[in-house]
Protein backbone atom coordinates (compact mmCIF):
# COMPACT_ATOMS: atom_id res chain seq x y z
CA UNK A 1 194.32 98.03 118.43
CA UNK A 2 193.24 94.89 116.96
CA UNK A 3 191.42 94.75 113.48
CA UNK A 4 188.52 92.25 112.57
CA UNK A 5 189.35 89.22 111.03
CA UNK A 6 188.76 89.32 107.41
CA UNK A 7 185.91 86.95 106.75
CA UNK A 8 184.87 88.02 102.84
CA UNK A 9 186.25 89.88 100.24
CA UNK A 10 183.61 92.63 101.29
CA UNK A 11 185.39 93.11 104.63
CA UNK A 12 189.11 94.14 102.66
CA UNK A 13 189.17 97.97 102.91
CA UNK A 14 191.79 97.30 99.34
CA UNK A 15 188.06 96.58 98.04
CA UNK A 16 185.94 98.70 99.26
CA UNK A 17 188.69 101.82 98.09
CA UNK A 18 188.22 99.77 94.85
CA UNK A 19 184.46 99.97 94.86
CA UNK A 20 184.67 103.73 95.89
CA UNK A 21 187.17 104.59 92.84
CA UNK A 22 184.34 102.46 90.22
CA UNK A 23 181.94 104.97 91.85
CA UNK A 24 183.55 108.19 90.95
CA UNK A 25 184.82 106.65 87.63
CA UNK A 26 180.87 106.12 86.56
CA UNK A 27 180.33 109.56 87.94
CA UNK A 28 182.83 111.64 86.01
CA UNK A 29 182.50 109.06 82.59
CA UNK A 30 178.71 109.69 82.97
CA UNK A 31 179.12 113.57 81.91
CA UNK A 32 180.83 115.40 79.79
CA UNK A 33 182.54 115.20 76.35
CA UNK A 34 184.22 111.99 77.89
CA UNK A 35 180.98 110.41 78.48
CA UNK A 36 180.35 110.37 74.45
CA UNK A 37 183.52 108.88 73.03
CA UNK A 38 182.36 105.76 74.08
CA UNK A 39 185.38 103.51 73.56
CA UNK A 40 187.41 105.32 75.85
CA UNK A 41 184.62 106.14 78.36
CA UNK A 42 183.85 102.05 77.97
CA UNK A 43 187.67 101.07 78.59
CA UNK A 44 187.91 103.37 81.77
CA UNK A 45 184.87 101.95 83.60
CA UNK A 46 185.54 98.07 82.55
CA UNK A 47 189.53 99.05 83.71
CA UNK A 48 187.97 100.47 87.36
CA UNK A 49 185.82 97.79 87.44
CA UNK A 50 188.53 95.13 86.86
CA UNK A 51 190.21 96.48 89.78
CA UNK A 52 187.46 95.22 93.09
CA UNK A 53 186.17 92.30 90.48
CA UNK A 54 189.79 90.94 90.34
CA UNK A 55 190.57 91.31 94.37
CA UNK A 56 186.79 89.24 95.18
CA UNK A 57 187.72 86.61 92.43
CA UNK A 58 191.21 85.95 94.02
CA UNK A 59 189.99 85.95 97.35
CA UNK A 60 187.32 83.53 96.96
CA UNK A 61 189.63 81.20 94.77
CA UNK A 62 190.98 80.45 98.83
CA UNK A 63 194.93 80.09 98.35
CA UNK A 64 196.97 82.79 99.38
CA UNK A 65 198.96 82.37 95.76
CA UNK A 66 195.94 82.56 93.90
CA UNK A 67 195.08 85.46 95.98
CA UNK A 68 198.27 87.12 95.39
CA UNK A 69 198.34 86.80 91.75
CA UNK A 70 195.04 88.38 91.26
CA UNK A 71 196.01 91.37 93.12
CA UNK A 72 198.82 91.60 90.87
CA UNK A 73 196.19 91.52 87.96
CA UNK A 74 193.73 93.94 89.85
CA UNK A 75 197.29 96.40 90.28
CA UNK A 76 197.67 95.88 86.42
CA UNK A 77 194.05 96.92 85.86
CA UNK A 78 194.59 99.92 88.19
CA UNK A 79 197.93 101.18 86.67
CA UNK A 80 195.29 100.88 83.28
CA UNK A 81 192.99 103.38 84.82
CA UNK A 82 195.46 105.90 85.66
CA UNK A 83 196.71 105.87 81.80
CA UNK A 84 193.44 106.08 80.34
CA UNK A 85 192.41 108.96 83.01
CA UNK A 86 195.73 110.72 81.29
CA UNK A 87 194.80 110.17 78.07
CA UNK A 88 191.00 111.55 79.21
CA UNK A 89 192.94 114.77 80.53
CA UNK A 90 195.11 115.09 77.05
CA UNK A 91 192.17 115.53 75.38
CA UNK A 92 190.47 117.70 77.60
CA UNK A 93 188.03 115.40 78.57
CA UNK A 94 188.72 116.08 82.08
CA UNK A 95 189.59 119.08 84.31
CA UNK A 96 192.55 119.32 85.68
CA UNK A 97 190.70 118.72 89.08
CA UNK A 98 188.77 116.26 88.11
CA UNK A 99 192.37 114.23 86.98
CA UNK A 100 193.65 115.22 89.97
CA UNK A 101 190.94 113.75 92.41
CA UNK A 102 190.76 110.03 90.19
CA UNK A 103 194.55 110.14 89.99
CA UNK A 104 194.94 110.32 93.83
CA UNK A 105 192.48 107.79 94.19
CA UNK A 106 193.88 105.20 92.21
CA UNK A 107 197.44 105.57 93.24
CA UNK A 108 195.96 105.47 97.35
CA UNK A 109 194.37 101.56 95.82
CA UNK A 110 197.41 101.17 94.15
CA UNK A 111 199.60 101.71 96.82
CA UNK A 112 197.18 99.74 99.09
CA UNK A 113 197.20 96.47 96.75
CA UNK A 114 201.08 96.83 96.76
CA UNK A 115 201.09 96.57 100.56
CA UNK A 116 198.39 93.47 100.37
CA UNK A 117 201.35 91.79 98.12
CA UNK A 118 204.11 92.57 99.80
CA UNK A 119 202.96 91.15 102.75
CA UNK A 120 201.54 88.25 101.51
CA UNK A 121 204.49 87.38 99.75
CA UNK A 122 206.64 87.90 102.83
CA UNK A 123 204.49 85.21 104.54
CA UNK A 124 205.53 82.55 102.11
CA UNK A 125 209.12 83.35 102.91
């Protein structure tokens, strides 16, 4: 089974799980007790965001090393949102499900940008 070639940033699934985690990080910041301590609410969604925003920018800079060392930012950014989603849960800001379900996510984008590095690093070998 061949895939596509990749002809935007748009066309990375690493991006679109990106864009689907900034999704259900508005949703669950947008209710709540969380969605009214607005310096943490504020530092989760510009984290999440970070995360697709940092994977287009490196993309489009057009070398793979620039690439690479934006997805290295946008796994920063992501390894952010999980800490701040703990935080959220230590203070009972979030449900235990709720934690859960965003935890999962971002570890899945997490583990997705790891793969993106590792084998764009191996091609430079």
């Amino acid at each position: 089974m061949s895939r596509a070639p990749v002809e935007c940033f748009e066309d990375l699934l690493v991006w679109q799980k990106g864009i689907e985690l900034v999704k259900e990080v508005y949703r669950v910041t947008g209710d709540g007790r969380l969605s009214r301590d607005f310096g943490l609410r504020d530092q989760i969604q510009r984290a999440a965001v970070s995360i697709p925003t940092n994977i287009a920018e490196g993309f489009e800079r057009g070398s793979r090393k620039e690439y690479v060392r934006f997805l290295y930012i946008a796994k920063g950014s992501a390894g952010e949102v999980r800490s701040l989603l703990r935080v959220a849960r230590e203070l009972e800001y979030l449900e235990a499900a709720q934690h859960e379900q965003l935890q999962s996510q971002v570890l899945t984008v997490s583990r997705f940008l790891a793969n993106q590095i590792k084998s764009l690093e191996a091609k430079d070998r």
